[in-house]
PDB file of N, CA and C in Angstrom:
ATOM      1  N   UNK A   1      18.742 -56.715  -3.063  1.00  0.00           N
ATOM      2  CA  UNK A   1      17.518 -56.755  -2.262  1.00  0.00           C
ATOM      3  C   UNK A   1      16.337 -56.396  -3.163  1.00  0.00           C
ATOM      4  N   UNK A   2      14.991 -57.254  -3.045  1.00  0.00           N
ATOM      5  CA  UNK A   2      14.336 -57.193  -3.502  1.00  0.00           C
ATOM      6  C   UNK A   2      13.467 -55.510  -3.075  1.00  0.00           C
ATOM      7  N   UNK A   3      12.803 -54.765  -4.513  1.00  0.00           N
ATOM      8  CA  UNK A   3      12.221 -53.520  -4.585  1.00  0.00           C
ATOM      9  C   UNK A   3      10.851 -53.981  -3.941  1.00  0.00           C
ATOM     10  N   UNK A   4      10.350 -53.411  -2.904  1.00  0.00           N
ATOM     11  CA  UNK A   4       9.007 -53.696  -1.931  1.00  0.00           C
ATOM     12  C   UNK A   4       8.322 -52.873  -1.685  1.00  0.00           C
ATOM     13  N   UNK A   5       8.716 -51.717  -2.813  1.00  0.00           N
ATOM     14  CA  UNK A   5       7.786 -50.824  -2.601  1.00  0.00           C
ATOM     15  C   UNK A   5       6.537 -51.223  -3.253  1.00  0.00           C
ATOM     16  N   UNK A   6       4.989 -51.008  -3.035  1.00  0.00           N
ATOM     17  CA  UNK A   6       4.175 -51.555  -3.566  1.00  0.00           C
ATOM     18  C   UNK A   6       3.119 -50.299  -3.521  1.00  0.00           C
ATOM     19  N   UNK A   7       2.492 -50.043  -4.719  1.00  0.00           N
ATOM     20  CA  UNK A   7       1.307 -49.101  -4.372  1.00  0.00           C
ATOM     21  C   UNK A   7      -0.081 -49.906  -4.167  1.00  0.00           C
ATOM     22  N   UNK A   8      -0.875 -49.381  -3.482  1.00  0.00           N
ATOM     23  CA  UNK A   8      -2.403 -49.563  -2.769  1.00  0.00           C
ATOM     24  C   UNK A   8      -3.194 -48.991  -3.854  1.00  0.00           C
ATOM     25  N   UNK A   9      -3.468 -49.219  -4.977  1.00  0.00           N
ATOM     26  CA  UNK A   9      -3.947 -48.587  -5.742  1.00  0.00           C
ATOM     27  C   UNK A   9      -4.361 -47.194  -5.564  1.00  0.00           C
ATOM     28  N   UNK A  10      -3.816 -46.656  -5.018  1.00  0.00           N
ATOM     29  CA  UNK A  10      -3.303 -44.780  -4.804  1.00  0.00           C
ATOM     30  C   UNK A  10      -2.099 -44.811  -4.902  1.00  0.00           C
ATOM     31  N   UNK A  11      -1.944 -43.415  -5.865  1.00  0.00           N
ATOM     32  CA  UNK A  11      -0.129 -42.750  -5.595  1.00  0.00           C
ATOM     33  C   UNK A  11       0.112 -42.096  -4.081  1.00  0.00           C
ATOM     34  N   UNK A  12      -0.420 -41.627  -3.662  1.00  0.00           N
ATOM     35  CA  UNK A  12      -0.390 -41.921  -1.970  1.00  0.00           C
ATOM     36  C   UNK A  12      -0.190 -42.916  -0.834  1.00  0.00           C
ATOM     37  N   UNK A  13      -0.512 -44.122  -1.062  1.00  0.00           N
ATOM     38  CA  UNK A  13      -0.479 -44.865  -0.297  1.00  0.00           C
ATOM     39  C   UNK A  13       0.653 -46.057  -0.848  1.00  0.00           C
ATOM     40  N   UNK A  14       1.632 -46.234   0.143  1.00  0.00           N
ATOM     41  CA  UNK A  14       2.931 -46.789  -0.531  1.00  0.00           C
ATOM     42  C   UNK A  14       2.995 -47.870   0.832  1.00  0.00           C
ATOM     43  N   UNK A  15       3.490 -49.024   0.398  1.00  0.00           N
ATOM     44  CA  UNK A  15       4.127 -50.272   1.501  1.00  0.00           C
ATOM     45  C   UNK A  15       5.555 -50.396   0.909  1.00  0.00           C
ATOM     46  N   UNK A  16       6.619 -49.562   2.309  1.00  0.00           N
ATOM     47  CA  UNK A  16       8.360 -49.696   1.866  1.00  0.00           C
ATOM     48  C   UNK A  16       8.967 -50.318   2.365  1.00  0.00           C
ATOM     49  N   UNK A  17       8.050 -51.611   2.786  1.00  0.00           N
ATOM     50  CA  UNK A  17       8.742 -53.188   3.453  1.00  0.00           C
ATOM     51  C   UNK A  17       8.835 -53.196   4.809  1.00  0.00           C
ATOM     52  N   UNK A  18       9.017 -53.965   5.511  1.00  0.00           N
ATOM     53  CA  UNK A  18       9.063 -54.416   7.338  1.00  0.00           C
ATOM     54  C   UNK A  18      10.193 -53.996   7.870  1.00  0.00           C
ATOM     55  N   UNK A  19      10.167 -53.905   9.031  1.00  0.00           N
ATOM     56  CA  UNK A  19      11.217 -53.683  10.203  1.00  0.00           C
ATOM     57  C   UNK A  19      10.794 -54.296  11.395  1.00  0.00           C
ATOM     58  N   UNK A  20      12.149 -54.899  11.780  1.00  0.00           N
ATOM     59  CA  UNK A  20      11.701 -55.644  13.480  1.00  0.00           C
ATOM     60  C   UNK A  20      12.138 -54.754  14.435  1.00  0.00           C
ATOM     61  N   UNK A  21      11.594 -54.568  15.017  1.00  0.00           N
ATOM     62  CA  UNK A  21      11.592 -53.823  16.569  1.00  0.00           C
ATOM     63  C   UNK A  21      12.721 -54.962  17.332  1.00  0.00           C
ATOM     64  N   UNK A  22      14.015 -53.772  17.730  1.00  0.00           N
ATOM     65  CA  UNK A  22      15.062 -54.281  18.196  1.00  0.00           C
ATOM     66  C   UNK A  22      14.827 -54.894  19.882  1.00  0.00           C
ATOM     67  N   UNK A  23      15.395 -55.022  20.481  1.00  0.00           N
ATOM     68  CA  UNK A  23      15.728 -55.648  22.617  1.00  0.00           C
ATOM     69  C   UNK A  23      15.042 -53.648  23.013  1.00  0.00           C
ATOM     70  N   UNK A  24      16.026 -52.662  22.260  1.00  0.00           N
ATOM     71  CA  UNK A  24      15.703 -51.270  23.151  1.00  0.00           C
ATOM     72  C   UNK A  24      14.600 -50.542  22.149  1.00  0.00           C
ATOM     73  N   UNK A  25      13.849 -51.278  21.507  1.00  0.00           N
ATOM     74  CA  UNK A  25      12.359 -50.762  21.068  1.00  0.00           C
ATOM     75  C   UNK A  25      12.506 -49.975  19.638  1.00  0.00           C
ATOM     76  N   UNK A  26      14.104 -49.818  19.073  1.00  0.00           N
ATOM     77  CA  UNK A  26      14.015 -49.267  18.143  1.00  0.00           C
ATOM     78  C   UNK A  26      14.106 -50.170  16.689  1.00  0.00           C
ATOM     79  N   UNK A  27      13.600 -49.169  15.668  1.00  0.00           N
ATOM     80  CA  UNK A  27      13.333 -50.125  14.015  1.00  0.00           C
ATOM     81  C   UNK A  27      14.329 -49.098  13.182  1.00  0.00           C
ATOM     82  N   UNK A  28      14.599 -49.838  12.097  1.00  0.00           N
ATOM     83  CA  UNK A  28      15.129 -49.095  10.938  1.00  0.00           C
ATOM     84  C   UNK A  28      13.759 -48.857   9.798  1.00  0.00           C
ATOM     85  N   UNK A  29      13.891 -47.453   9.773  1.00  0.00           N
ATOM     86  CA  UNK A  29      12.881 -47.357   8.832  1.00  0.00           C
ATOM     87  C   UNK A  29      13.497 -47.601   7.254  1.00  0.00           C
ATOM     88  N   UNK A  30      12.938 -47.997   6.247  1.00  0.00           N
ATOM     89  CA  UNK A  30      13.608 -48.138   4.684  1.00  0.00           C
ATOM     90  C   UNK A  30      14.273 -47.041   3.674  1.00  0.00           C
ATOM     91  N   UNK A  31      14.958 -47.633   3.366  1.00  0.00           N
ATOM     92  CA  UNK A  31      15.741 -46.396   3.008  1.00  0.00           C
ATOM     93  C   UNK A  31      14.586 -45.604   1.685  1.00  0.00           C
ATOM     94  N   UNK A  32      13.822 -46.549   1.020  1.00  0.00           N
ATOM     95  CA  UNK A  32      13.061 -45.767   0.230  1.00  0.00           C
ATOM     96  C   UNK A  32      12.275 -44.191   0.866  1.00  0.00           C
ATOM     97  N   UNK A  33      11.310 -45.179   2.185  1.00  0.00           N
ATOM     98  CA  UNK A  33      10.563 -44.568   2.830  1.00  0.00           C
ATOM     99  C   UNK A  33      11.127 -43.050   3.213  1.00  0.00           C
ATOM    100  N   UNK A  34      12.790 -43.199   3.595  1.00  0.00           N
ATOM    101  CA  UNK A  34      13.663 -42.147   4.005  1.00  0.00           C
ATOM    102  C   UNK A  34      13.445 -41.288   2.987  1.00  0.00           C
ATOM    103  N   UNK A  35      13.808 -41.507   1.974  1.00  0.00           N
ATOM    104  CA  UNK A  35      14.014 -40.812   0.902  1.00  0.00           C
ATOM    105  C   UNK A  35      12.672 -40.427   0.495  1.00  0.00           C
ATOM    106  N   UNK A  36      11.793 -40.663   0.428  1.00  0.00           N
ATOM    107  CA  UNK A  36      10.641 -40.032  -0.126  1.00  0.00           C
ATOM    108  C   UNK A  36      10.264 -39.299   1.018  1.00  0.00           C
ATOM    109  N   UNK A  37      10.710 -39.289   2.179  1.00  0.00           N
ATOM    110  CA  UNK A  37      10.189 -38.370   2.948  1.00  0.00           C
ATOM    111  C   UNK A  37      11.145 -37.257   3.229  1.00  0.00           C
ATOM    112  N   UNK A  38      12.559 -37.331   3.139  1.00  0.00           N
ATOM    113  CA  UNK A  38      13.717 -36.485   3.486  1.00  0.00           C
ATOM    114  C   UNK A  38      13.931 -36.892   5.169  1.00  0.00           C
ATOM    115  N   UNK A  39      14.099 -37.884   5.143  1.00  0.00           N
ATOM    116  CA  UNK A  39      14.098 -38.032   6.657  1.00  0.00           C
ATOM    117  C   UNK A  39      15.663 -38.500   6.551  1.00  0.00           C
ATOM    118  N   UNK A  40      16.431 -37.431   7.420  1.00  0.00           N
ATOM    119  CA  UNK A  40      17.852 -37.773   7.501  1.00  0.00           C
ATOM    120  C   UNK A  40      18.548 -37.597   8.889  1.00  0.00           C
ATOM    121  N   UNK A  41      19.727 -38.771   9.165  1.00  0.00           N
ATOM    122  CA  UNK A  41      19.868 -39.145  10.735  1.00  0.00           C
ATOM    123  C   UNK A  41      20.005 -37.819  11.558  1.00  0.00           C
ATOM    124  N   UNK A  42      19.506 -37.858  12.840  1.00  0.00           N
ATOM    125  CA  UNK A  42      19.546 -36.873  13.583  1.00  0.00           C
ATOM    126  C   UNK A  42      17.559 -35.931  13.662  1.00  0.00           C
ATOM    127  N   UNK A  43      16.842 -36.185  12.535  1.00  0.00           N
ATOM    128  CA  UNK A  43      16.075 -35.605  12.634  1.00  0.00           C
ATOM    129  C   UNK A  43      14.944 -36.180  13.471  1.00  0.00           C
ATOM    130  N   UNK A  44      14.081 -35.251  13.945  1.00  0.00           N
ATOM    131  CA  UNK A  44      13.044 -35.727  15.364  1.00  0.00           C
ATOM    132  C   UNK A  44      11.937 -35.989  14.497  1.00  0.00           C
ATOM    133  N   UNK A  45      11.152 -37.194  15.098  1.00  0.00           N
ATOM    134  CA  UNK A  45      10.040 -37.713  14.154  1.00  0.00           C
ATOM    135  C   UNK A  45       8.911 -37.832  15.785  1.00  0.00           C
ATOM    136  N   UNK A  46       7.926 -37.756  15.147  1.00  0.00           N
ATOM    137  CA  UNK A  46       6.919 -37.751  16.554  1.00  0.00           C
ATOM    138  C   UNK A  46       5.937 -39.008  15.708  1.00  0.00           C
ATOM    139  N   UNK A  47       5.882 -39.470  16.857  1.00  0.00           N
ATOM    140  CA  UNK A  47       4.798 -41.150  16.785  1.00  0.00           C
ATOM    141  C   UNK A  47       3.485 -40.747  17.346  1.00  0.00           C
ATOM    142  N   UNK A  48       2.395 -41.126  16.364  1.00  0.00           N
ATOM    143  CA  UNK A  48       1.045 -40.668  16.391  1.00  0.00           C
ATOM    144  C   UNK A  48       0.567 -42.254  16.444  1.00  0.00           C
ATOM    145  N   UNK A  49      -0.357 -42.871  17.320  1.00  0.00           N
ATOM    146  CA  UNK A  49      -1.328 -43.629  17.199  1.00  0.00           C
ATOM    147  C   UNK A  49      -2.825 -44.075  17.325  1.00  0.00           C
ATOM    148  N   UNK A  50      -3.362 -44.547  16.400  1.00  0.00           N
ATOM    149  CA  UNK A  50      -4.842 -44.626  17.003  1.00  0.00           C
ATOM    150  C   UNK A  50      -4.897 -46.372  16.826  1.00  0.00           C
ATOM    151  N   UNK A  51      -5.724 -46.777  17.751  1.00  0.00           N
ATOM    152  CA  UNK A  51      -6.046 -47.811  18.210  1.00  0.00           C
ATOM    153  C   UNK A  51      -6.322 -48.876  17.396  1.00  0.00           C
ATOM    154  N   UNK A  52      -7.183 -48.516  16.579  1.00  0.00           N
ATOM    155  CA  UNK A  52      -7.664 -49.194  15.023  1.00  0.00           C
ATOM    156  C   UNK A  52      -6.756 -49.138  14.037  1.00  0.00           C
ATOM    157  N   UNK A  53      -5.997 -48.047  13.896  1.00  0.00           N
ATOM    158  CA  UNK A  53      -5.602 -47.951  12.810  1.00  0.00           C
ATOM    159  C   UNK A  53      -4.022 -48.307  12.788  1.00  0.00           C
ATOM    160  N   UNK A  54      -3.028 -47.786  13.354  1.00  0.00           N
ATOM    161  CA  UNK A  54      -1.985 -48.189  13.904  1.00  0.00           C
ATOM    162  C   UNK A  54      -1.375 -46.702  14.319  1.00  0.00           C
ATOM    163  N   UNK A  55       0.070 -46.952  13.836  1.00  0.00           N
ATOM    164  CA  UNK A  55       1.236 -46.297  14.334  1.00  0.00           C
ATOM    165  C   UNK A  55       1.369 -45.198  13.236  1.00  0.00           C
ATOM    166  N   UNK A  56       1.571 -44.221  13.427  1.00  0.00           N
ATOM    167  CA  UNK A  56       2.192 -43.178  12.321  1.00  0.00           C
ATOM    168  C   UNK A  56       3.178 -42.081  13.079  1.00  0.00           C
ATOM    169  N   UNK A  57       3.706 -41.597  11.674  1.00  0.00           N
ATOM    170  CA  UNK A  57       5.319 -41.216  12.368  1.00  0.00           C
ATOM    171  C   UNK A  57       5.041 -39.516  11.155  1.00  0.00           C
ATOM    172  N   UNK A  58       5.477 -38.733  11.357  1.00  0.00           N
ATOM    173  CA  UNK A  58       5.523 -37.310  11.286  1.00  0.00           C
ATOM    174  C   UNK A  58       7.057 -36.572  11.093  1.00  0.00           C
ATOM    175  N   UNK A  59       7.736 -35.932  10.384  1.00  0.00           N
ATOM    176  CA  UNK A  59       8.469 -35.239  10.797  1.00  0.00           C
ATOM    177  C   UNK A  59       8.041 -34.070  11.632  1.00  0.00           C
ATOM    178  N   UNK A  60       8.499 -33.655  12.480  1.00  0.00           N
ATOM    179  CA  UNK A  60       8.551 -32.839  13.982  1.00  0.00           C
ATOM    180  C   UNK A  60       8.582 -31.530  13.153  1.00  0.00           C
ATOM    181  N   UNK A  61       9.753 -31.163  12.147  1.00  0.00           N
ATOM    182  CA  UNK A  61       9.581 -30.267  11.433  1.00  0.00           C
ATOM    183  C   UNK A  61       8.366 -29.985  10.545  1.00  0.00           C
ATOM    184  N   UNK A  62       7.583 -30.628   9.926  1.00  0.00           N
ATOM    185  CA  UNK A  62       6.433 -30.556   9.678  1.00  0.00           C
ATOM    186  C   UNK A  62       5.368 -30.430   9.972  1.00  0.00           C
ATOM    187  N   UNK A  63       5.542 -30.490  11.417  1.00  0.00           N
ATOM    188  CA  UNK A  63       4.233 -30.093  12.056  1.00  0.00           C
ATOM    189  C   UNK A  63       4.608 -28.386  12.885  1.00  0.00           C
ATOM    190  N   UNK A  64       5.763 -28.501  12.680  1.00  0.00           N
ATOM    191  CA  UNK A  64       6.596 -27.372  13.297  1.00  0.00           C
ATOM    192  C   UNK A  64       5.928 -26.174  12.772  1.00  0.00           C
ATOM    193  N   UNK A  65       6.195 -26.675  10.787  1.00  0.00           N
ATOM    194  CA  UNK A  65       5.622 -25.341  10.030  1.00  0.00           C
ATOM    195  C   UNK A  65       3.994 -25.351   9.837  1.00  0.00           C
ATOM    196  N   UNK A  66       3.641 -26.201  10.197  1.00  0.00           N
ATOM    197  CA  UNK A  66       1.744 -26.355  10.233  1.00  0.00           C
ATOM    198  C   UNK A  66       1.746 -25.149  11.471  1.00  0.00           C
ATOM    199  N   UNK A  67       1.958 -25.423  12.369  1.00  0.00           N
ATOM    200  CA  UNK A  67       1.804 -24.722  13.081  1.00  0.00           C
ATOM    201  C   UNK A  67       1.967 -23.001  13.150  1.00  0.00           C
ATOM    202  N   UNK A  68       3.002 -22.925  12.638  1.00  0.00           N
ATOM    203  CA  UNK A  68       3.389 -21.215  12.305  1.00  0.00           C
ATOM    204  C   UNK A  68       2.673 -20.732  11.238  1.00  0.00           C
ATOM    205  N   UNK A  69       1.830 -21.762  10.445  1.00  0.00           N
ATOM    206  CA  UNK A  69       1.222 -21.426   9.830  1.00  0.00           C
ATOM    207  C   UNK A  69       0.019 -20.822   9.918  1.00  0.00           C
ATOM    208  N   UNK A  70      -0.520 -22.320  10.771  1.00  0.00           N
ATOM    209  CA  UNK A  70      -1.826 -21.819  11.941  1.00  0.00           C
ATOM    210  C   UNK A  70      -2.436 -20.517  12.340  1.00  0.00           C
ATOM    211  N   UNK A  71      -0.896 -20.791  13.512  1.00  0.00           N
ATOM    212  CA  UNK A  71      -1.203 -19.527  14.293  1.00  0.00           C
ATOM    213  C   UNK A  71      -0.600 -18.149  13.395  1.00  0.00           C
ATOM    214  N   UNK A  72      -0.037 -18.248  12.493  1.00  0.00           N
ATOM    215  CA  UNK A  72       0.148 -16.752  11.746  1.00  0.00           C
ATOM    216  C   UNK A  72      -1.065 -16.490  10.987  1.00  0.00           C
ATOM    217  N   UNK A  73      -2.505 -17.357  10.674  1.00  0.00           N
ATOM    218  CA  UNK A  73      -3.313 -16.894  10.060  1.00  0.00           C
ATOM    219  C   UNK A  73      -4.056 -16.041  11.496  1.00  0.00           C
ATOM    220  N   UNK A  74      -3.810 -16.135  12.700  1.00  0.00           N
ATOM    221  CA  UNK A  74      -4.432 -15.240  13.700  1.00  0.00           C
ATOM    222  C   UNK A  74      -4.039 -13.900  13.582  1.00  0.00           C
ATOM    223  N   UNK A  75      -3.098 -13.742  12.787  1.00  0.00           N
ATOM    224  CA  UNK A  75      -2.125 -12.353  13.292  1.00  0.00           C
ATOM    225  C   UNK A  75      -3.289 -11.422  12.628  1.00  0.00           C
ATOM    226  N   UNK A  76      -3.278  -9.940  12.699  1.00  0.00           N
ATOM    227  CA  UNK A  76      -3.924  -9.288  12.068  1.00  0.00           C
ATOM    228  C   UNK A  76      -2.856  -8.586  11.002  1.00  0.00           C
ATOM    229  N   UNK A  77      -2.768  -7.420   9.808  1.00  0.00           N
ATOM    230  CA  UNK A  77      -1.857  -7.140   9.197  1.00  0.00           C
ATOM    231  C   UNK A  77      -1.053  -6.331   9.806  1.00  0.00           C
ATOM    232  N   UNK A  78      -1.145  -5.560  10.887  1.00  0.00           N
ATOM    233  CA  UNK A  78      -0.506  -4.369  11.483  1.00  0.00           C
ATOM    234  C   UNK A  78       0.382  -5.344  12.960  1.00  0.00           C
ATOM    235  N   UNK A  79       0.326  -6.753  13.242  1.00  0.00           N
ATOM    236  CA  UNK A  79       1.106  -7.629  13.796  1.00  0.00           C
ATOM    237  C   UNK A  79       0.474  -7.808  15.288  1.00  0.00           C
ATOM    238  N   UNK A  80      -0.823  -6.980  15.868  1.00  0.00           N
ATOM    239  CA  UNK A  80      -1.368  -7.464  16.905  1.00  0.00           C
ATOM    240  C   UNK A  80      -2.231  -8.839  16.546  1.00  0.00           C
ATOM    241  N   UNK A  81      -2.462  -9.804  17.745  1.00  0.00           N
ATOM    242  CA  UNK A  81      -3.392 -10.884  17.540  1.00  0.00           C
ATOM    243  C   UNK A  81      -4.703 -10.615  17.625  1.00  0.00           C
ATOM    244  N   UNK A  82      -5.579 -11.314  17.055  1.00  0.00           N
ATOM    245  CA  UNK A  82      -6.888 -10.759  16.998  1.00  0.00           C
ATOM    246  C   UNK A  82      -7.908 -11.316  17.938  1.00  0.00           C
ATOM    247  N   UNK A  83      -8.913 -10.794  18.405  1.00  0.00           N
ATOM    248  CA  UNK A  83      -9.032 -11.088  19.790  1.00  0.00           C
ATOM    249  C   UNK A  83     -10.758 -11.591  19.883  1.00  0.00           C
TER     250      UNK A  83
END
């Protein structure tokens, strides 16, 4: 199989080839894409879209630790929240 990964002239921005949307709505994502992200079966991915722009996909765990991150910059040092 042909290599489809392609850069956008950024090391950020990567194209890791197509997927058809199956009869029950689901795609195979590429195995590159997998791998550069650590995305392995069983793990929860959350679907983000905006209108213009399209579809984007997240590991669940990653926003998991954004978050504890977040909200642990509220904490104060002695472990009450700050008010």
């Amino acid at each position: 199989m042909p290599n489809h990964r392609h850069n956008h002239n950024s090391k950020n921005h990567i194209f890791f080839g197509s997927t058809t949307v199956g009869e029950r709505g689901q795609i195979t994502i590429p195995i590159e894409a997998r791998e550069q992200f650590s995305i392995n079966p069983g793990d929860k991915l959350l679907v983000f879209g905006d209108i213009e722009k399209g579809i984007g996909l997240i590991k669940a765990s990653e926003l998991n630790q954004f978050a504890e991150r977040f909200f642990s910059s509220f904490q104060s040092k002695d472990g009450d929240d700050k008010k």
